[in-house]
C-alpha atoms as a PDB file:
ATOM      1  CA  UNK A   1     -14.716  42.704  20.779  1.00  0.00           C
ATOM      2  CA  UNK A   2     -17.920  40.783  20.215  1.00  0.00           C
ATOM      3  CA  UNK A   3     -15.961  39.190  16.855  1.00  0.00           C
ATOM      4  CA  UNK A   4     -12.846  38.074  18.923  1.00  0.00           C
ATOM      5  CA  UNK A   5     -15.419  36.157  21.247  1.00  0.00           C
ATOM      6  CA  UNK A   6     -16.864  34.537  18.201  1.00  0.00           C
ATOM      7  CA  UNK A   7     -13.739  33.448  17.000  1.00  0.00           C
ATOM      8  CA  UNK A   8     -12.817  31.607  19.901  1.00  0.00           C
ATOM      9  CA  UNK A   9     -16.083  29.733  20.543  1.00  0.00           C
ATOM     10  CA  UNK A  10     -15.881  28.602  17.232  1.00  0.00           C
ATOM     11  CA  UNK A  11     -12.099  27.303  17.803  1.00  0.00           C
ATOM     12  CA  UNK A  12     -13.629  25.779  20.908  1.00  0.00           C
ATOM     13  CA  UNK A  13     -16.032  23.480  19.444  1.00  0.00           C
ATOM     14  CA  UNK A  14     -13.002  22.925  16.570  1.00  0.00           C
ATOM     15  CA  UNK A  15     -11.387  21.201  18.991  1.00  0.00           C
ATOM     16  CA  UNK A  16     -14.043  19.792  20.362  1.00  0.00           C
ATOM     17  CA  UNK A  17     -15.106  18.098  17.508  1.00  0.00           C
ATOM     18  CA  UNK A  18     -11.267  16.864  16.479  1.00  0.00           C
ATOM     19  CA  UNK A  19     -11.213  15.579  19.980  1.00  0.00           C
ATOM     20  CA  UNK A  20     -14.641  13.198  20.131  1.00  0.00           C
ATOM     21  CA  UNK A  21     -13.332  11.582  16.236  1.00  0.00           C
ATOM     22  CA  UNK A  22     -10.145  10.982  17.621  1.00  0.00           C
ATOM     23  CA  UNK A  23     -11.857   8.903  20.447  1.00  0.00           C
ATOM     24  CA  UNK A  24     -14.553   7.280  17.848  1.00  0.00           C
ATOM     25  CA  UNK A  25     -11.408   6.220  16.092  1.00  0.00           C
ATOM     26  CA  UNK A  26      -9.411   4.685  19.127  1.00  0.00           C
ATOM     27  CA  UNK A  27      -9.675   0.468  19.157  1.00  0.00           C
ATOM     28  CA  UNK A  28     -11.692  -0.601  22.149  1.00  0.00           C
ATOM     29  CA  UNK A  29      -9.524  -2.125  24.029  1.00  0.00           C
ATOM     30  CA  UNK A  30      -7.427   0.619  24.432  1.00  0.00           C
ATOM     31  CA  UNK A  31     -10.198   2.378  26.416  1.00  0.00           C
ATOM     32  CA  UNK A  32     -10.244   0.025  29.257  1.00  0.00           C
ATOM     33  CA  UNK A  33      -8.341   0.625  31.939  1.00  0.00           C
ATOM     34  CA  UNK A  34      -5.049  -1.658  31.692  1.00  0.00           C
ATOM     35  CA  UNK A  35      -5.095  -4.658  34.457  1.00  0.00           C
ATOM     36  CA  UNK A  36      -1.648  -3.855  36.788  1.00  0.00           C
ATOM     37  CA  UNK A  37      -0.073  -6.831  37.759  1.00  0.00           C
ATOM     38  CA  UNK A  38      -0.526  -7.583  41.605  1.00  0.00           C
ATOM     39  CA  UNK A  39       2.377  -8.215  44.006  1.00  0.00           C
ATOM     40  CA  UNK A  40       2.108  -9.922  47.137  1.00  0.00           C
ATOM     41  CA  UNK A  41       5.231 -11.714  48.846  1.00  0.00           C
ATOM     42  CA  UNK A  42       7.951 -13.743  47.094  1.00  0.00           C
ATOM     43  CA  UNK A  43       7.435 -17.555  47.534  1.00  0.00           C
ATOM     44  CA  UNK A  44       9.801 -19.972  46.572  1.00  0.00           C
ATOM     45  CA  UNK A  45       7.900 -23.168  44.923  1.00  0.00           C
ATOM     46  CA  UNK A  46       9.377 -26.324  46.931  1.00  0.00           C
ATOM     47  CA  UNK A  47       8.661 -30.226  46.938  1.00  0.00           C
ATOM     48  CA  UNK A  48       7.022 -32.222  49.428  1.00  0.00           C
ATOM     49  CA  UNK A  49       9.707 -32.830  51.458  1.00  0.00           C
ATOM     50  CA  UNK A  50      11.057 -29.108  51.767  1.00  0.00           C
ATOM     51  CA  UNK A  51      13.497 -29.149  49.238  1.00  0.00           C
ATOM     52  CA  UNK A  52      13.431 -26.210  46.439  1.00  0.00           C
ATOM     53  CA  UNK A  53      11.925 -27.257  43.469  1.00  0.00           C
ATOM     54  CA  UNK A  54      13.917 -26.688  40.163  1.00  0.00           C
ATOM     55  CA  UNK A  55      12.544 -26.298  36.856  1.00  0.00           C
ATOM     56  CA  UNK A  56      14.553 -28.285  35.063  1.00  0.00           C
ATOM     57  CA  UNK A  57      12.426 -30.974  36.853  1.00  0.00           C
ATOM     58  CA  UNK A  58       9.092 -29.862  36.354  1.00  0.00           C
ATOM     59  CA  UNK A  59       7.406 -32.610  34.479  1.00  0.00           C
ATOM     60  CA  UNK A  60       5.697 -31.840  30.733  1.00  0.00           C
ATOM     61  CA  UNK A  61       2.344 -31.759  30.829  1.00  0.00           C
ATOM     62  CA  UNK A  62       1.705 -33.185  34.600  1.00  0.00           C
ATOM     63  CA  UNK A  63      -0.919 -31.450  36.751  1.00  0.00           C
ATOM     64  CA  UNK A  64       0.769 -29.991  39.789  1.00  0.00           C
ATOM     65  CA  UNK A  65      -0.904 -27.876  41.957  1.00  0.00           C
ATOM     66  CA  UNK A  66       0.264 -25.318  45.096  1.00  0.00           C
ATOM     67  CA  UNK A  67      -1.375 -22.083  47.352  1.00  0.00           C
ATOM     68  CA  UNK A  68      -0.933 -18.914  46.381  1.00  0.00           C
ATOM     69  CA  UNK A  69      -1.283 -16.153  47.000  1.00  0.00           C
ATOM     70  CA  UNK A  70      -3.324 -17.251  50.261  1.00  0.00           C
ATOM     71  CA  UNK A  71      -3.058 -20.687  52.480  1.00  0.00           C
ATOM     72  CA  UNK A  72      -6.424 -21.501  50.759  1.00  0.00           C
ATOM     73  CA  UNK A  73      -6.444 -20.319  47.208  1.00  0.00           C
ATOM     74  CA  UNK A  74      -4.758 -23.241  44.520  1.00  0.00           C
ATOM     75  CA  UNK A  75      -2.685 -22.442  41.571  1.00  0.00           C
ATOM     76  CA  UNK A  76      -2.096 -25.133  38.653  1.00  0.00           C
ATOM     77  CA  UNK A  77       1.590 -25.059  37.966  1.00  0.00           C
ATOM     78  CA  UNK A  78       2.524 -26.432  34.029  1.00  0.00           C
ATOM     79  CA  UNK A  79       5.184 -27.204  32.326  1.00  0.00           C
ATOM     80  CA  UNK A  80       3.648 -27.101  28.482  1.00  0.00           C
ATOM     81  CA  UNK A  81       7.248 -28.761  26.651  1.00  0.00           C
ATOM     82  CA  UNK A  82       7.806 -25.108  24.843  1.00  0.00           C
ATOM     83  CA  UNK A  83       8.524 -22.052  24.602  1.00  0.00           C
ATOM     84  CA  UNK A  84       6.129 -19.794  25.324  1.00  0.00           C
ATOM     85  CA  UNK A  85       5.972 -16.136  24.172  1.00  0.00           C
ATOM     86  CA  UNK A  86       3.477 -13.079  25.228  1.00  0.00           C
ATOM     87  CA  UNK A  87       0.493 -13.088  23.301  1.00  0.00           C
ATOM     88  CA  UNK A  88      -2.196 -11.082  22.124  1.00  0.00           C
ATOM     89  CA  UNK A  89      -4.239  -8.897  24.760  1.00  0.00           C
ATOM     90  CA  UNK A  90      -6.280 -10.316  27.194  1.00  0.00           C
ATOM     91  CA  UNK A  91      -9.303  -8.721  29.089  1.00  0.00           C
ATOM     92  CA  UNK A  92     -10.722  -9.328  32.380  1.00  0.00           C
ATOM     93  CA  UNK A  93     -14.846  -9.660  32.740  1.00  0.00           C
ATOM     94  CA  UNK A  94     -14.485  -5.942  34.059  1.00  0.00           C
ATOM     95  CA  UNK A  95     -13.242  -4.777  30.843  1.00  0.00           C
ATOM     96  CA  UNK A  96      -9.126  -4.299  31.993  1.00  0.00           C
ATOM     97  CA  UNK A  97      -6.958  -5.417  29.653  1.00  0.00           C
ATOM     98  CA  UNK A  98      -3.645  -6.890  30.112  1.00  0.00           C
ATOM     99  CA  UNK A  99      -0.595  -8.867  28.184  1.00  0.00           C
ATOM    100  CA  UNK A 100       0.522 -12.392  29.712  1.00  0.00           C
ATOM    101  CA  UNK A 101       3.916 -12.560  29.601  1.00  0.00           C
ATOM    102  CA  UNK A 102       4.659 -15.932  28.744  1.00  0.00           C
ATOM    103  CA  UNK A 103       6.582 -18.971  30.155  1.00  0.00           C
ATOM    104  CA  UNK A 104       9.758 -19.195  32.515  1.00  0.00           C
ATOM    105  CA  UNK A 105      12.618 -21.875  32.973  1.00  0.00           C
ATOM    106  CA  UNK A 106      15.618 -21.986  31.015  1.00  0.00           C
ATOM    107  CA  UNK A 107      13.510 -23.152  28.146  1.00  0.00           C
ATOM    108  CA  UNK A 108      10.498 -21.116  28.678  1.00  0.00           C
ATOM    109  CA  UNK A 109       7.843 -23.481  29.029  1.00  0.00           C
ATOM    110  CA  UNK A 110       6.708 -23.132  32.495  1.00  0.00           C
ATOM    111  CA  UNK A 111       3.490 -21.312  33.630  1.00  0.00           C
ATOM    112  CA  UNK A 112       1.383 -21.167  36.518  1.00  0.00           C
ATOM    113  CA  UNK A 113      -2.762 -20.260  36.755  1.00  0.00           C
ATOM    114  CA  UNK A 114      -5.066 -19.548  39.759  1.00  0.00           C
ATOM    115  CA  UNK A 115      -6.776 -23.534  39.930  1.00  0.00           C
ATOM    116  CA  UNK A 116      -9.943 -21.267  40.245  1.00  0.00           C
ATOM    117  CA  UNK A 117     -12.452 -20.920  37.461  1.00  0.00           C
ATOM    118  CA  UNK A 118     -13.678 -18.009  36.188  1.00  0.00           C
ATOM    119  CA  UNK A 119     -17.189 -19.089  35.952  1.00  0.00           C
ATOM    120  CA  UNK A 120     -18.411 -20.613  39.036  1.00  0.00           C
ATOM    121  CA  UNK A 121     -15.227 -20.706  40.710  1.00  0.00           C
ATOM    122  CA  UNK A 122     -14.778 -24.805  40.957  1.00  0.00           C
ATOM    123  CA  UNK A 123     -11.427 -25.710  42.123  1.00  0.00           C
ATOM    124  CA  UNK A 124      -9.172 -28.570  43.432  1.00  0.00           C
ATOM    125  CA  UNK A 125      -9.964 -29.657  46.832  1.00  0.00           C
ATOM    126  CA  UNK A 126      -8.765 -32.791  48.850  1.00  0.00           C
ATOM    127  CA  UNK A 127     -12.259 -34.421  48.410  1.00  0.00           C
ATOM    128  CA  UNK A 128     -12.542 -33.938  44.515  1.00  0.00           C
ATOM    129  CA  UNK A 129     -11.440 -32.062  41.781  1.00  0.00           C
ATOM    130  CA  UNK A 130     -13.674 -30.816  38.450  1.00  0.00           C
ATOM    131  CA  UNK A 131     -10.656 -28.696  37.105  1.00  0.00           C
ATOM    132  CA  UNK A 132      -7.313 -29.770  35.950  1.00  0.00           C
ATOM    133  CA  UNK A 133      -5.100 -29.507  32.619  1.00  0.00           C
ATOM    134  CA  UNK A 134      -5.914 -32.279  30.043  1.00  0.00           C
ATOM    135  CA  UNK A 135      -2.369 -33.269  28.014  1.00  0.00           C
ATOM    136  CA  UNK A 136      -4.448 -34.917  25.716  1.00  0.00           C
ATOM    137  CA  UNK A 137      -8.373 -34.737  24.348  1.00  0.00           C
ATOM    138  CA  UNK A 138     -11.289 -35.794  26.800  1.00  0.00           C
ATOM    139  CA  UNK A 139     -14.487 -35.805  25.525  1.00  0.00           C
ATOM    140  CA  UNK A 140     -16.929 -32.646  26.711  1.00  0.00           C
ATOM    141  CA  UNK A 141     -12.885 -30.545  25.602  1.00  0.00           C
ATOM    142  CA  UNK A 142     -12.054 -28.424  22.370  1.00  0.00           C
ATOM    143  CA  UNK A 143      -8.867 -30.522  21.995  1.00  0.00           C
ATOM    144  CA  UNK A 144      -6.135 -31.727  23.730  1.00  0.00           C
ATOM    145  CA  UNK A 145      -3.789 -29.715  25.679  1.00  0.00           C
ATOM    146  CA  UNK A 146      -6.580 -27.389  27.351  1.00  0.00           C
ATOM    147  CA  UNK A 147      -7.397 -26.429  31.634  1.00  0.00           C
ATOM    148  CA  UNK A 148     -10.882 -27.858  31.191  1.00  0.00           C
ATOM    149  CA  UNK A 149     -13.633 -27.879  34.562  1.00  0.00           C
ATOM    150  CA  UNK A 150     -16.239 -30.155  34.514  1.00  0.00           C
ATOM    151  CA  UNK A 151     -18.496 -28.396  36.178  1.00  0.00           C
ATOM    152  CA  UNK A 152     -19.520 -26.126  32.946  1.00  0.00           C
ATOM    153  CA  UNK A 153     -17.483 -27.203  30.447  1.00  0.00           C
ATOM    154  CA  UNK A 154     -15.249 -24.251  30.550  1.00  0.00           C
ATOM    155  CA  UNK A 155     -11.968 -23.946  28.886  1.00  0.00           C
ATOM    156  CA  UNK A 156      -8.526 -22.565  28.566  1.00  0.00           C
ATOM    157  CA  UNK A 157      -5.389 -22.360  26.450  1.00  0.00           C
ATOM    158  CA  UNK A 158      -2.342 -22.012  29.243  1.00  0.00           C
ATOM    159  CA  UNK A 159      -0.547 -21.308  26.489  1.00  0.00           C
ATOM    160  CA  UNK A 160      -1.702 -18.230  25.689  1.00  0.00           C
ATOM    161  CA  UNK A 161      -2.037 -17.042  28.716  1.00  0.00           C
ATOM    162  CA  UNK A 162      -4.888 -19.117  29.885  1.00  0.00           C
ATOM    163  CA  UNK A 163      -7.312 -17.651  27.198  1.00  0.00           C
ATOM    164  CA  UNK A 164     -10.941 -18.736  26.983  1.00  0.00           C
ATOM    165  CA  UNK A 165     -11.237 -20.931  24.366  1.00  0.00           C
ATOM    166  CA  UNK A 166     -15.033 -22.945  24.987  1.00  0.00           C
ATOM    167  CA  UNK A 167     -17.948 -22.620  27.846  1.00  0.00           C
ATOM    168  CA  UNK A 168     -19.604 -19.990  29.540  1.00  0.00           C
ATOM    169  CA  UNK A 169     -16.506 -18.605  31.775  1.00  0.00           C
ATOM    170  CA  UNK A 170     -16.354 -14.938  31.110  1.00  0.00           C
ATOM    171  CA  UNK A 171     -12.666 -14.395  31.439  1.00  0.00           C
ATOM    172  CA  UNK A 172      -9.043 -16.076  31.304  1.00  0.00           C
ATOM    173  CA  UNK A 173      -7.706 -17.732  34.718  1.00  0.00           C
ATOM    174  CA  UNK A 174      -5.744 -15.679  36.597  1.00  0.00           C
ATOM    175  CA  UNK A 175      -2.052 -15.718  35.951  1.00  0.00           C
ATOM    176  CA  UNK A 176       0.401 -16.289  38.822  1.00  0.00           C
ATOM    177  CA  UNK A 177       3.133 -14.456  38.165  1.00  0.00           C
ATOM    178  CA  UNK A 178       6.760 -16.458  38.021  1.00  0.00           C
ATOM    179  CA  UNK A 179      10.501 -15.442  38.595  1.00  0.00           C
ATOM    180  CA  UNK A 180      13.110 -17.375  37.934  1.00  0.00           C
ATOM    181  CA  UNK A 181      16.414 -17.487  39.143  1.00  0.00           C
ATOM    182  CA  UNK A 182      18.903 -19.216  36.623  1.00  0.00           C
ATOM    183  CA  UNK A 183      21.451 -19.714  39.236  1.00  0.00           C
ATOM    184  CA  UNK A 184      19.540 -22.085  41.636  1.00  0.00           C
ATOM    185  CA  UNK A 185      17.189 -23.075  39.104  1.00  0.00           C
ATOM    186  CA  UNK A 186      14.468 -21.476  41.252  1.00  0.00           C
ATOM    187  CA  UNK A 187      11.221 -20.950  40.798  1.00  0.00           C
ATOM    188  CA  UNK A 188       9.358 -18.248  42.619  1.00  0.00           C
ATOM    189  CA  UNK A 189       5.288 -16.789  42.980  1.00  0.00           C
ATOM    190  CA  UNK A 190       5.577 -13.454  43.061  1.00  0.00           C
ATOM    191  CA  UNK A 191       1.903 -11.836  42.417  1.00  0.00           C
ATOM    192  CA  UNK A 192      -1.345 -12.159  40.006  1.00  0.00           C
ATOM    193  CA  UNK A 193      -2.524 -10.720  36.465  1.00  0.00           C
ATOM    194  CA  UNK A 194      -5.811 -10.968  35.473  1.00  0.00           C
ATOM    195  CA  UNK A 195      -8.790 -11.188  37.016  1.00  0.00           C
ATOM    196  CA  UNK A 196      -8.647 -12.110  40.364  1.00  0.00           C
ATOM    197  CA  UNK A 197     -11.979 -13.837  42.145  1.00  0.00           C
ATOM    198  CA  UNK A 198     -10.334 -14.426  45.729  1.00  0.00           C
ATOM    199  CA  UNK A 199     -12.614 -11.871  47.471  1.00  0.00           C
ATOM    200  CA  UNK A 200     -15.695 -14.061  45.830  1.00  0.00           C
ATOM    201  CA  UNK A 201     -13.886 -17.752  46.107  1.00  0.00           C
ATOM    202  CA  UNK A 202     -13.473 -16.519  50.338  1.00  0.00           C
ATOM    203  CA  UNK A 203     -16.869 -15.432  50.483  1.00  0.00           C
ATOM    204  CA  UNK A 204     -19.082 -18.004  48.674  1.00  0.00           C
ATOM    205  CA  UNK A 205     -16.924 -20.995  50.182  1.00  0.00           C
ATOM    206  CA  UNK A 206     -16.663 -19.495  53.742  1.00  0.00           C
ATOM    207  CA  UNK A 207     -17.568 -22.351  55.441  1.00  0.00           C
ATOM    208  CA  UNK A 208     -15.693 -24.783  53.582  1.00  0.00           C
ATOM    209  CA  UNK A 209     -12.966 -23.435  53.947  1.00  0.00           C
ATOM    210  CA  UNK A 210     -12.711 -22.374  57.830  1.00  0.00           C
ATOM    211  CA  UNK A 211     -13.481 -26.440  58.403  1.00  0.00           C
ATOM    212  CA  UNK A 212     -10.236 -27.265  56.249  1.00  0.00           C
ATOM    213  CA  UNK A 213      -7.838 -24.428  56.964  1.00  0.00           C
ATOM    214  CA  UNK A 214      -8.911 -23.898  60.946  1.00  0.00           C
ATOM    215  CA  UNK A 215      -9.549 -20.048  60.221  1.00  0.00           C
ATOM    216  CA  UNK A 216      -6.417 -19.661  58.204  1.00  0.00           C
ATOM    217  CA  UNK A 217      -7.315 -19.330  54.635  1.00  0.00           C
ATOM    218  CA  UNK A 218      -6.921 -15.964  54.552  1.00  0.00           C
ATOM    219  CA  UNK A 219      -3.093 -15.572  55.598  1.00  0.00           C
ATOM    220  CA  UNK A 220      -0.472 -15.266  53.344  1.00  0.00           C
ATOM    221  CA  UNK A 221       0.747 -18.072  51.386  1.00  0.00           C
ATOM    222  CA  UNK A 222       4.681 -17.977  53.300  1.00  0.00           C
ATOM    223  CA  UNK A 223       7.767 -17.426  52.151  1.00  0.00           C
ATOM    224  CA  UNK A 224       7.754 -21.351  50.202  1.00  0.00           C
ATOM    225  CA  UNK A 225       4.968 -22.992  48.472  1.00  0.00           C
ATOM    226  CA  UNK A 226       4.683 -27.183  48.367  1.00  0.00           C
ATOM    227  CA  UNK A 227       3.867 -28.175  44.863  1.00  0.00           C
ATOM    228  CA  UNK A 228       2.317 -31.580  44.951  1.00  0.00           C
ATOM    229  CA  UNK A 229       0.850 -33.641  41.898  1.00  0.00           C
ATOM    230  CA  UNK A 230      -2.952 -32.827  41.683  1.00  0.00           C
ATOM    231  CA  UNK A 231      -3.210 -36.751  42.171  1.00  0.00           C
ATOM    232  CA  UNK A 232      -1.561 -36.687  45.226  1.00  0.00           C
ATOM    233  CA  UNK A 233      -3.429 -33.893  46.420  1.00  0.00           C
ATOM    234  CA  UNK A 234      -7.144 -34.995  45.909  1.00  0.00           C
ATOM    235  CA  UNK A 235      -8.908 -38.619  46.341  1.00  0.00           C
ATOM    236  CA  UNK A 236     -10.517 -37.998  42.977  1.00  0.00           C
ATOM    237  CA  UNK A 237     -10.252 -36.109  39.682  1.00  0.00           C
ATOM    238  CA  UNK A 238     -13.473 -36.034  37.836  1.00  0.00           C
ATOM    239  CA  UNK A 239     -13.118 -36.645  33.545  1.00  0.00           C
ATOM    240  CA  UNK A 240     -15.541 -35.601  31.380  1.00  0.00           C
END
């Protein structure tokens, strides 16, 4: 009796062992919990006067900017002149990875960001903006074709998925998720992937806020979105 015990508290800490190599030898990212995309209503993306927006007339490389997921929370939508694929796996500053899916639009070059940044959350507002896509180099940017905010010199590649590629931000841009409908030549918002910062963007601009959205910034975005060229939509873009 006292041998079949041994036996099977040796087996035990067999297995144990087997099991704590097999975790040594697992990449890291594959530890982290994976980043779920988040849904919230479907939004179709419209012009200033009402009228849908198709992406066949998305300008290349033009800043354009809308509110999503909330009345006060801006999104930079792109139209980057290519196709864009999925890339390699992102991670949020909590660890969670994810994999951007890539572009939309019958050519597949369209893609759409939270306007907030990831380090200290500067963003467009009517006043002033210290974030915006650069088509071509600026100094203070690693190279052309980069989101780039002024306010730290942070960076990121929309093109692969909003990546950090220079400055102190600790995590890609959130991505707005996209359908598109290639029988209207619709666009849609549909939800977020990455790491969101609404929760912190409400809280540490409170006051702000409540002064230009008359206690609304928290509701939903609607059932449309008006897309408006960042120039239109603030008195000043700051270059650096």
């Amino acid at each position: 009796m006292w041998s079949v015990a041994l036996v099977k508290m040796q087996r035990r800490k067999f297995l144990n062992t087997c099991a704590a190599a097999a975790i040594a030898a697992t990449p890291a990212f594959t530890l982290a919990a994976d980043a779920s995309p988040r849904y919230y209503a479907r939004a179709r993306l419209v012009q200033p006067d009402g009228n849908p927006l198709r992406a066949t007339a998305v300008p290349p490389h033009t800043n354009l900017v809308f509110h999503y997921p909330f009345a006060a929370t801006p999104c930079f939508l792109l139209n980057l002149g290519r196709r864009l694929e999925a890339g390699a796996p992102l991670r949020t500053a909590d660890a969670q990875t994810y994999r951007w899916p890539g572009g939309v639009g019958r050519e597949r070059s369209i893609v759409a960001y939270s306007a907030i940044c990831a380090h200290k959350m500067s963003h467009p507002t009517r006043q002033v903006s210290f974030i915006s896509y650069r088509a071509d180099r600026s100094r203070g940017t690693r190279g052309s074709r980069v989101i780039h905010c002024c306010s730290e010199h942070s960076a990121y590649d929309p093109a692969q998925g909003a990546v950090v590629v220079g400055g102190p931000a600790l995590q890609p841009l959130a991505a707005i998720l996209l359908d598109y409908d290639d029988q209207n030549d619709g666009l849609y918002a549909v939800g977020t992937l990455g790491g969101e910062m609404f929760e912190e963007f409400f809280s540490k601009f409170e006051f702000r806020l409540s002064m230009e959205f008359g206690g609304k910034a928290r509701q939903p975005a609607g059932d449309t979105c008006q897309v408006v060229e960042l120039a239109k939509y603030c008195r000043q873009q700051v270059k650096c």
